[in-house]
PDB file of N, CA and C in Angstrom:
ATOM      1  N   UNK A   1     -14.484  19.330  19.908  1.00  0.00           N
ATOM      2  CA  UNK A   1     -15.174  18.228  19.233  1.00  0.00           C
ATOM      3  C   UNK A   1     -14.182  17.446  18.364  1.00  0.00           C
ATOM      4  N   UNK A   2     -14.228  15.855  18.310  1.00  0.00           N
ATOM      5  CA  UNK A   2     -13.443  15.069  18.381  1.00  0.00           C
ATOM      6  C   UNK A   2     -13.588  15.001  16.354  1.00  0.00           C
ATOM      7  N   UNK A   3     -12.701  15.250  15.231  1.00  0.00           N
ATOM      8  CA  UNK A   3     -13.229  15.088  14.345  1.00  0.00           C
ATOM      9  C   UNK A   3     -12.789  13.198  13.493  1.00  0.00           C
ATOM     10  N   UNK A   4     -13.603  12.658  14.927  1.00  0.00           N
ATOM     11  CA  UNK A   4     -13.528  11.198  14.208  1.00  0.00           C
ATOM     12  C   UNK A   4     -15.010  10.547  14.276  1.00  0.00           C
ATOM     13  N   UNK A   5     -14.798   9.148  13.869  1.00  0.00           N
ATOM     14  CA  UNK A   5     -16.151   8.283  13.810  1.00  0.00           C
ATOM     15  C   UNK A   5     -16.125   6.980  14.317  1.00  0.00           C
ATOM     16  N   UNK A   6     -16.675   6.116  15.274  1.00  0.00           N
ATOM     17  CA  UNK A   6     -16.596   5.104  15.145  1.00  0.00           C
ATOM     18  C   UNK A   6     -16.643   3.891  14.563  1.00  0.00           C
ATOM     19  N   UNK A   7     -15.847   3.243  13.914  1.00  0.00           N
ATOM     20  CA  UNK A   7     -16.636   2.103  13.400  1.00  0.00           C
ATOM     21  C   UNK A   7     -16.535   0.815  13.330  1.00  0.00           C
ATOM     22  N   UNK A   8     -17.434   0.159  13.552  1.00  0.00           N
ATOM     23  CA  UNK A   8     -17.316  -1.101  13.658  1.00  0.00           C
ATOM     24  C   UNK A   8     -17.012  -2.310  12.609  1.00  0.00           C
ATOM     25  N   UNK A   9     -15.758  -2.930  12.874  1.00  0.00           N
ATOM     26  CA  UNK A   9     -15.560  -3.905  12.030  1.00  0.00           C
ATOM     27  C   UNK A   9     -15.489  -5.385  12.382  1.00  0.00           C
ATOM     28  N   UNK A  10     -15.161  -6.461  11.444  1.00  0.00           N
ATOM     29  CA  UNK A  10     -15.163  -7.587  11.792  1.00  0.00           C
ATOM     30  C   UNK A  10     -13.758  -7.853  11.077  1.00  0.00           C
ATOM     31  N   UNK A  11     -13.470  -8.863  12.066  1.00  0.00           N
ATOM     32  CA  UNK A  11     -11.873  -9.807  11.076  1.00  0.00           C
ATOM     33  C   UNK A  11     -11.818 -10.885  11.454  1.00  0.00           C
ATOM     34  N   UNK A  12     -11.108 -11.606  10.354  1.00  0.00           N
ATOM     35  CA  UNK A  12     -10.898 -13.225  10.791  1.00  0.00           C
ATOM     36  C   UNK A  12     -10.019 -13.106  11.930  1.00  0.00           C
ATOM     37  N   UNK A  13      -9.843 -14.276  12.623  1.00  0.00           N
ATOM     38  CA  UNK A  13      -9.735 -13.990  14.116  1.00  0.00           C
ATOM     39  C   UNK A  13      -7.672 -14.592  13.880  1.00  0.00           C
ATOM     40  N   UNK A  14      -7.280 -15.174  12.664  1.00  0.00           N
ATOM     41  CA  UNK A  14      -6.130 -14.963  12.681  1.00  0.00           C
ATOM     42  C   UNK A  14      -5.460 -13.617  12.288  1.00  0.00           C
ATOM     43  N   UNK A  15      -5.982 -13.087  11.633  1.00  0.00           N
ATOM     44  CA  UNK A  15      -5.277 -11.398  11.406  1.00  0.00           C
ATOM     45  C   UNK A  15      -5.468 -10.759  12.694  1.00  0.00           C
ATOM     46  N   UNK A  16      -6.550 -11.041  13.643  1.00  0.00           N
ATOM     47  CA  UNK A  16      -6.140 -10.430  15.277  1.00  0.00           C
ATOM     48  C   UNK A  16      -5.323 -10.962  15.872  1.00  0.00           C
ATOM     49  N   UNK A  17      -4.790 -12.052  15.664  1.00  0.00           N
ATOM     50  CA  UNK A  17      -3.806 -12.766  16.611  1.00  0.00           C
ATOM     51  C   UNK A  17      -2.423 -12.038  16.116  1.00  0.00           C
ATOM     52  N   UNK A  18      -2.537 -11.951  14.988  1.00  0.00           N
ATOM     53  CA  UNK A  18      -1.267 -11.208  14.366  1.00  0.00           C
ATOM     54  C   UNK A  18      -1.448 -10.371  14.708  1.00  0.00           C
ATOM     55  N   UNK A  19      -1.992  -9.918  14.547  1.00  0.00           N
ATOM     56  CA  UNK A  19      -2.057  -7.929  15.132  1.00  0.00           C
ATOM     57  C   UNK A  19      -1.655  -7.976  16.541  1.00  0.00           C
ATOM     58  N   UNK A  20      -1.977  -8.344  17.126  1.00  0.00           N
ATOM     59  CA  UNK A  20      -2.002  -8.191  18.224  1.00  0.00           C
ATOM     60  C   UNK A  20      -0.366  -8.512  18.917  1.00  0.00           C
ATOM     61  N   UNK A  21       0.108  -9.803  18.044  1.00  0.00           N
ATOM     62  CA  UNK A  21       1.413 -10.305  18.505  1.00  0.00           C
ATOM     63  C   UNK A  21       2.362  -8.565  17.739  1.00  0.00           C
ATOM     64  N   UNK A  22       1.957  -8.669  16.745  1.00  0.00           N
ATOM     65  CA  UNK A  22       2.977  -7.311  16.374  1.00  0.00           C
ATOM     66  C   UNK A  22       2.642  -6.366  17.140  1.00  0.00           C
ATOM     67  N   UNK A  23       1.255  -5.479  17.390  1.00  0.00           N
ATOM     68  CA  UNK A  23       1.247  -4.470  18.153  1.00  0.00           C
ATOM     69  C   UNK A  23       1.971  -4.289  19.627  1.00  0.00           C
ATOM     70  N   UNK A  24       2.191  -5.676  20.647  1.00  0.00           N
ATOM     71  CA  UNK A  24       2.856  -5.862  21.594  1.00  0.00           C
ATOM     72  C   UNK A  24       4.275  -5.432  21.530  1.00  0.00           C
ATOM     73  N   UNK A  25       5.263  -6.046  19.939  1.00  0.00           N
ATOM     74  CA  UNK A  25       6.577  -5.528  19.577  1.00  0.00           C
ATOM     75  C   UNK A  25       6.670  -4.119  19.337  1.00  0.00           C
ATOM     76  N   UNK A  26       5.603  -3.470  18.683  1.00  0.00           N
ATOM     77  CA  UNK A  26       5.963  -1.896  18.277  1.00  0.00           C
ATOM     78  C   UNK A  26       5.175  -1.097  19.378  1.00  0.00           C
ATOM     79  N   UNK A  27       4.769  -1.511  20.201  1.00  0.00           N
ATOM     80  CA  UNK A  27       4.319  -0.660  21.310  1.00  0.00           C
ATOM     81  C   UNK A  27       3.144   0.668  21.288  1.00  0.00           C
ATOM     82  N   UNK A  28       2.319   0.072  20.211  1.00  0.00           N
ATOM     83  CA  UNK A  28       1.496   0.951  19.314  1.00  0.00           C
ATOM     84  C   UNK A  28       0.472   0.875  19.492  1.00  0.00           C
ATOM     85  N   UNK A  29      -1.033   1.263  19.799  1.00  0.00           N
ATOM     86  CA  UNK A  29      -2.364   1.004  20.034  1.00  0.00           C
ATOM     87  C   UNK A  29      -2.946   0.266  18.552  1.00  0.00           C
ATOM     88  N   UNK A  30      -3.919  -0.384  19.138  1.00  0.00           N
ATOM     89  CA  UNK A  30      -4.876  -0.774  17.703  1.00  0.00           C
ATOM     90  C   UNK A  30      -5.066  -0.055  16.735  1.00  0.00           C
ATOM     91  N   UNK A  31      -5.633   0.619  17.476  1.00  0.00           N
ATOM     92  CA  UNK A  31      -6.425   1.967  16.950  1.00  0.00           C
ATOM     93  C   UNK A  31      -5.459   2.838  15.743  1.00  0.00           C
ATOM     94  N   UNK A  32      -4.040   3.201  16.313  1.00  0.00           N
ATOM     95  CA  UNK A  32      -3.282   3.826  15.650  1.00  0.00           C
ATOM     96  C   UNK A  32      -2.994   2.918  14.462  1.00  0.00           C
ATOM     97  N   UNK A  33      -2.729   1.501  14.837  1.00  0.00           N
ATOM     98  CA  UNK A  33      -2.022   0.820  13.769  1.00  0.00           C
ATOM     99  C   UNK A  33      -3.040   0.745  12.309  1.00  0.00           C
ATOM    100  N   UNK A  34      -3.944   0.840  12.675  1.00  0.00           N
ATOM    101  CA  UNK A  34      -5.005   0.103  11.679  1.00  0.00           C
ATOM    102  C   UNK A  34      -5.272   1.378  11.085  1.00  0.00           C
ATOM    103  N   UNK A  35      -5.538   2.905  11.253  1.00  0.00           N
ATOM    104  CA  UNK A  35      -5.103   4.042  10.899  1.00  0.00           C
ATOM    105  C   UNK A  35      -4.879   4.116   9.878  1.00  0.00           C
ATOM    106  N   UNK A  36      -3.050   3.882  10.541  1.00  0.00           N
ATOM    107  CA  UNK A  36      -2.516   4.360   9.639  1.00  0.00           C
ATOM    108  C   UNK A  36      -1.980   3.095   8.335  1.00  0.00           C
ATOM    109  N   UNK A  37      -2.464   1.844   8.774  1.00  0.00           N
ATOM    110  CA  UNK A  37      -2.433   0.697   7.677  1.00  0.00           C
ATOM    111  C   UNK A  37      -3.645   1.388   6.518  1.00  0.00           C
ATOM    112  N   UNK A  38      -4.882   2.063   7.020  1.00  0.00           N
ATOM    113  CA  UNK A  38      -5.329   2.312   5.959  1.00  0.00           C
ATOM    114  C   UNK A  38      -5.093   3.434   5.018  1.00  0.00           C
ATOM    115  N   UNK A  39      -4.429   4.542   5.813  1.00  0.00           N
ATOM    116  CA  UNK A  39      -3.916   5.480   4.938  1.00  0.00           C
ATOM    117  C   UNK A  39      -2.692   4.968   4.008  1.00  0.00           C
ATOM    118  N   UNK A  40      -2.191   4.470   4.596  1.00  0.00           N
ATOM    119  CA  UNK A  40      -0.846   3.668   3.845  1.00  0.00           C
ATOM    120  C   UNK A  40      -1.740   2.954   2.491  1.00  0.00           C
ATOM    121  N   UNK A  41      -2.499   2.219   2.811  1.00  0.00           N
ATOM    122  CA  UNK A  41      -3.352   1.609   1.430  1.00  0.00           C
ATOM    123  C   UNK A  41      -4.054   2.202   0.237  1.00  0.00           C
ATOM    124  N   UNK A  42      -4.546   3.242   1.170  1.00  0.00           N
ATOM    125  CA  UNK A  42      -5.565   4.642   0.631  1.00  0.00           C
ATOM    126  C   UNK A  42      -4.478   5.311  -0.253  1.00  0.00           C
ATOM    127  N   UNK A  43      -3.094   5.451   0.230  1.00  0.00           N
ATOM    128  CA  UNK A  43      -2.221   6.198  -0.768  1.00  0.00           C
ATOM    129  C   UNK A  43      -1.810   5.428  -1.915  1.00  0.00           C
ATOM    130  N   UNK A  44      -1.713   4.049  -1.583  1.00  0.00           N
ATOM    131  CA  UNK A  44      -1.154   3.142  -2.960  1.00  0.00           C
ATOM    132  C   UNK A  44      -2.491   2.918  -3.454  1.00  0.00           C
ATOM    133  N   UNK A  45      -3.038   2.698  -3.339  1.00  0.00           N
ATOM    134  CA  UNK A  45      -4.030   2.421  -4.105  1.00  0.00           C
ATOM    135  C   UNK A  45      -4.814   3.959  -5.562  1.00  0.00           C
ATOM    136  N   UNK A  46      -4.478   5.050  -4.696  1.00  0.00           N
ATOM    137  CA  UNK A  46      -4.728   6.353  -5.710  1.00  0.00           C
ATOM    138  C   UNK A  46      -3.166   6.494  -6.616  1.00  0.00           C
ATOM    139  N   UNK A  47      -2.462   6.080  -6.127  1.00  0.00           N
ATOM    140  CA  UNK A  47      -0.662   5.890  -6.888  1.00  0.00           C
ATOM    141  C   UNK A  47      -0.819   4.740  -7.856  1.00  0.00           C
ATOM    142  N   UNK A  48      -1.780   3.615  -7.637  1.00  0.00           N
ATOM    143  CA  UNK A  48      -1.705   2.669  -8.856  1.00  0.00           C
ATOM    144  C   UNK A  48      -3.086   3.170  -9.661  1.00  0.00           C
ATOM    145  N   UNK A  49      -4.087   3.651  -9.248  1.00  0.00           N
ATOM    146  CA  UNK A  49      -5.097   4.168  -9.960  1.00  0.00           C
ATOM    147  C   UNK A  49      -4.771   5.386 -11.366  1.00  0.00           C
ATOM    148  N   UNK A  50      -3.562   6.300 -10.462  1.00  0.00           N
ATOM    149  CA  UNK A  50      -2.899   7.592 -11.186  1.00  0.00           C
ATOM    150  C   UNK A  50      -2.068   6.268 -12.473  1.00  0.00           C
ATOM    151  N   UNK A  51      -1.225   5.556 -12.131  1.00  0.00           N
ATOM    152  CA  UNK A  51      -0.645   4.937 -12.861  1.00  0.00           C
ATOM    153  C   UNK A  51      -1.155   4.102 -13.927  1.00  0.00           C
ATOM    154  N   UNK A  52      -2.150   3.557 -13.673  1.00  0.00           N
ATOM    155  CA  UNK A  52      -3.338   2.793 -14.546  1.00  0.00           C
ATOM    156  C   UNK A  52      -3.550   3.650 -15.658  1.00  0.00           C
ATOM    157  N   UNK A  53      -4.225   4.932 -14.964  1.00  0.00           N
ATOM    158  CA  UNK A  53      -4.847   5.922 -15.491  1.00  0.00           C
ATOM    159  C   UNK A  53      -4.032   6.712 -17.070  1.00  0.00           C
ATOM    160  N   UNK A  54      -2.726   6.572 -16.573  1.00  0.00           N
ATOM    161  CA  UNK A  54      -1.746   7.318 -17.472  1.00  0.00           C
ATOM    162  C   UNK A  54      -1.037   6.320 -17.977  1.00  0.00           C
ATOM    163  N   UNK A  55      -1.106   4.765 -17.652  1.00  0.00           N
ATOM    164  CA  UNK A  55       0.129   3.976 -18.259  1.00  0.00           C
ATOM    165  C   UNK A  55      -0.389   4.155 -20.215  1.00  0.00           C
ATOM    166  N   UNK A  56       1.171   4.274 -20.916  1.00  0.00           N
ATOM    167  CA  UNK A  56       0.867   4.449 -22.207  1.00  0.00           C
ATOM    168  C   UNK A  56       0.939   5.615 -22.922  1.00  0.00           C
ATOM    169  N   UNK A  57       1.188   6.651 -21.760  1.00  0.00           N
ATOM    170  CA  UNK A  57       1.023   8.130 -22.530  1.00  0.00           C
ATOM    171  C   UNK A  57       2.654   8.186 -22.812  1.00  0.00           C
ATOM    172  N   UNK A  58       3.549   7.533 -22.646  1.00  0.00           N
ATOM    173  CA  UNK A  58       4.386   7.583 -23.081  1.00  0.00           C
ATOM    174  C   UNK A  58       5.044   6.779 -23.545  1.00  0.00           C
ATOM    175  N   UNK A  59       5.390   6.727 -24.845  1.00  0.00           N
ATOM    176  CA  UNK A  59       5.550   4.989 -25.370  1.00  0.00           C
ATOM    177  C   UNK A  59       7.255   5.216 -25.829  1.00  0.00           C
ATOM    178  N   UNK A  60       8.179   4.115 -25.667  1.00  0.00           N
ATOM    179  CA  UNK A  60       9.628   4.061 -26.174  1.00  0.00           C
ATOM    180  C   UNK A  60      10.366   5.192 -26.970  1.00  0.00           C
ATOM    181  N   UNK A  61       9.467   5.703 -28.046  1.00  0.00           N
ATOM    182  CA  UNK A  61      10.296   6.835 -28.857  1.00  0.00           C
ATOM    183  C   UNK A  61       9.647   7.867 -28.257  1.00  0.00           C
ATOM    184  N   UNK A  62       9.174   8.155 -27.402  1.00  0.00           N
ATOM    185  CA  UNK A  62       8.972   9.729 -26.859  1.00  0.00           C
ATOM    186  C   UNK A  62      10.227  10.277 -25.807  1.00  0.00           C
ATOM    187  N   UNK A  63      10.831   8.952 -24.935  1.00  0.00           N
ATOM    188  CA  UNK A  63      11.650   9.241 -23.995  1.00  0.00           C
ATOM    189  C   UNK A  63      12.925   7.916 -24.003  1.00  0.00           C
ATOM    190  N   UNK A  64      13.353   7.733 -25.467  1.00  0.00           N
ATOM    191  CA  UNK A  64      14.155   6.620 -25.895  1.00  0.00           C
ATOM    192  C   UNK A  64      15.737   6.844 -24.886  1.00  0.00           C
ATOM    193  N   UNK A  65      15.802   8.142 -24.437  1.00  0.00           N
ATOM    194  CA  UNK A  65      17.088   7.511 -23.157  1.00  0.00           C
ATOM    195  C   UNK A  65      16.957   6.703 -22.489  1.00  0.00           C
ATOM    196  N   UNK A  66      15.615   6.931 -21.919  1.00  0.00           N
ATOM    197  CA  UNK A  66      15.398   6.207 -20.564  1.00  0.00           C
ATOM    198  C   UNK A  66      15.242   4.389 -20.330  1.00  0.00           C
ATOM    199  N   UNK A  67      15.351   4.141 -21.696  1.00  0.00           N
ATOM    200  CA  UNK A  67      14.845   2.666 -21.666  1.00  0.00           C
ATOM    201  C   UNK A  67      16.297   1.719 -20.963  1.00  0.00           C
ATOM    202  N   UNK A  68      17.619   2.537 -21.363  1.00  0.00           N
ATOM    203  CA  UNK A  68      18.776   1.767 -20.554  1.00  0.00           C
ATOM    204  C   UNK A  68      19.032   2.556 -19.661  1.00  0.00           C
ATOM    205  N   UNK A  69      18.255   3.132 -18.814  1.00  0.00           N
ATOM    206  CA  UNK A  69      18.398   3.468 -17.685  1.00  0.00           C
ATOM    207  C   UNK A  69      18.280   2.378 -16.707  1.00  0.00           C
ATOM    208  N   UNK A  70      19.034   2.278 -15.434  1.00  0.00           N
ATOM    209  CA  UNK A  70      18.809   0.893 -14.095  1.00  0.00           C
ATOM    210  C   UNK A  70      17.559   1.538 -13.359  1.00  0.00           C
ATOM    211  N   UNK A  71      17.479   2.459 -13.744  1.00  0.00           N
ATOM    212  CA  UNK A  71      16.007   3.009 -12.405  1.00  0.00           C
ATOM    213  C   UNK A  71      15.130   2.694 -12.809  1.00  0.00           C
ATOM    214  N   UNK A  72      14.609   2.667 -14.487  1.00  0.00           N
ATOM    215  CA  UNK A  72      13.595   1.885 -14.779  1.00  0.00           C
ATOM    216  C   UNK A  72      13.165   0.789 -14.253  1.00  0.00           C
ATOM    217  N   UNK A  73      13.936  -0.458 -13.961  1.00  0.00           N
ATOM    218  CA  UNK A  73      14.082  -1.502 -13.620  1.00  0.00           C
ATOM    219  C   UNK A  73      13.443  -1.234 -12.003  1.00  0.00           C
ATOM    220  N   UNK A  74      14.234  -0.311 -11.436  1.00  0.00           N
ATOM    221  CA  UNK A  74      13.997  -0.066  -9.951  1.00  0.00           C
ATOM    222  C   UNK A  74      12.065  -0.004 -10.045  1.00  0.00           C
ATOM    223  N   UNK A  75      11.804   1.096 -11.180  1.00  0.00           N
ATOM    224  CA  UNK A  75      10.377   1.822 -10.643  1.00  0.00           C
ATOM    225  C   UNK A  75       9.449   0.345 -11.034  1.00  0.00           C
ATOM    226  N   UNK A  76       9.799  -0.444 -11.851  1.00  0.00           N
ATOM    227  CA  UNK A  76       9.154  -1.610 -12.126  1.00  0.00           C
ATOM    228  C   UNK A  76       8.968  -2.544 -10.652  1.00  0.00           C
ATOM    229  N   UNK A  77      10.143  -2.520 -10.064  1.00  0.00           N
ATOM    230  CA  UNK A  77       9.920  -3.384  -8.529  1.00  0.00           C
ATOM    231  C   UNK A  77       9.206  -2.917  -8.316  1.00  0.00           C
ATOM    232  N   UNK A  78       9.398  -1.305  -7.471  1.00  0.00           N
ATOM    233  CA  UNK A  78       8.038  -0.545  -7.173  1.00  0.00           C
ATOM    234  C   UNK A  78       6.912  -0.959  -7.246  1.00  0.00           C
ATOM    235  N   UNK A  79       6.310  -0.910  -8.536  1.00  0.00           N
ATOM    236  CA  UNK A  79       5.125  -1.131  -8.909  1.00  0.00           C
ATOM    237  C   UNK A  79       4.418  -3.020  -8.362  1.00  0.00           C
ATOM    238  N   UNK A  80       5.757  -3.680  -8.848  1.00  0.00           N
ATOM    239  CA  UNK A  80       5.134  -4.931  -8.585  1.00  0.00           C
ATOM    240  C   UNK A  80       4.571  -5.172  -6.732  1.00  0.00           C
ATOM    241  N   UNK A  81       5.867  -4.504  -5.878  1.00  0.00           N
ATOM    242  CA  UNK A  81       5.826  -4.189  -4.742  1.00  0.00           C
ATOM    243  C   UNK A  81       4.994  -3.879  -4.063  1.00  0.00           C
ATOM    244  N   UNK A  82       3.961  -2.657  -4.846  1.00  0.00           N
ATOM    245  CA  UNK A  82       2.979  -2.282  -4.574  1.00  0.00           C
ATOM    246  C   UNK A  82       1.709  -2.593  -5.209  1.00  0.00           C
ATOM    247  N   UNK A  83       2.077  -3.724  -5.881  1.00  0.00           N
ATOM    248  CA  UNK A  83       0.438  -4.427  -6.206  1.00  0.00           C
ATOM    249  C   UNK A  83      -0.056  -5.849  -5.461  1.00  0.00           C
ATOM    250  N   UNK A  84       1.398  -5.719  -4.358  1.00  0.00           N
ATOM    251  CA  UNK A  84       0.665  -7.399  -3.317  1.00  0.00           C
ATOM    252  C   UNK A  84       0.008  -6.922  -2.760  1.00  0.00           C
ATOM    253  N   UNK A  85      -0.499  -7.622  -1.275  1.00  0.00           N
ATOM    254  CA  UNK A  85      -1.457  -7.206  -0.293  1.00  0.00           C
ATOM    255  C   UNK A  85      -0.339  -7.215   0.818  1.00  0.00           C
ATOM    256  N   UNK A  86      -0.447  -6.913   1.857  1.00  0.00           N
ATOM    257  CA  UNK A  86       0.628  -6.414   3.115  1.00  0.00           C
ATOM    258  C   UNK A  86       0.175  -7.318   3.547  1.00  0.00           C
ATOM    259  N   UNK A  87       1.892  -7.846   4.299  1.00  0.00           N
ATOM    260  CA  UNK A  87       1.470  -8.592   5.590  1.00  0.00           C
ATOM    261  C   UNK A  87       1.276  -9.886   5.302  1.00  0.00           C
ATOM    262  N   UNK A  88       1.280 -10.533   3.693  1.00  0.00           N
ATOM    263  CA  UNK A  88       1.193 -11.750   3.441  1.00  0.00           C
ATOM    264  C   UNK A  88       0.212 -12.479   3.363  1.00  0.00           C
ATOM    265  N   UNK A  89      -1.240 -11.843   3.731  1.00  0.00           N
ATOM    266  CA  UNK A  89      -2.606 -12.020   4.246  1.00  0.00           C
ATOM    267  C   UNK A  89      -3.154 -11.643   2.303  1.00  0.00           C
ATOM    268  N   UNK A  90      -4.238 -12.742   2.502  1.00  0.00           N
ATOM    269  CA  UNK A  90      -4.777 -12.823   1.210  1.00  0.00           C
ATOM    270  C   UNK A  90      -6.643 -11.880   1.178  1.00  0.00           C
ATOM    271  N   UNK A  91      -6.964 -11.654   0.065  1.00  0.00           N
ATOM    272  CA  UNK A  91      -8.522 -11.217   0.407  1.00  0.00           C
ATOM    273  C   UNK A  91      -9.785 -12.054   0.411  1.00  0.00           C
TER     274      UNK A  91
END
């Protein structure tokens, strides 16, 4: 027994044209792509929720090395990185 579900969705009919032109390049089924686009989302989205959740518990004089650290800077891209929408496509 198969442990999935069907379900039915709708999309604007330019995000299928895209899909479809990319799925042809990566040689990938629908099915798979859209998958794993939502697990990919499903994970950032509980990673900015965790982050929301805790931003503040640590303020400048608790961890005063780290403020001239370059990775700071890095985890800040990160974050901004991961608060667009993929793919350039708006909601």
């Amino acid at each position: 027994m198969s442990n999935t579900r069907v379900l039915h969705m709708r999309f604007p009919t330019d995000v299928i044209a895209s899909l479809e032109e990319l799925l042809n390049d990566l040689n990938v089924s629908r099915n798979e792509f859209i998958v794993q686009a939502v697990r990919e989302k499903i994970s950032r989205e509980m990673r900015l929720r965790g982050l929301k959740k805790t931003r503040g518990s640590l303020g400048p004089e608790d961890a005063p090395d780290w403020a001239g650290i370059p990775a700071a800077e890095w985890v800040r891209k990160v974050r901004r990185e991961e608060s667009r929408l993929p793919y350039g496509f708006s909601d």
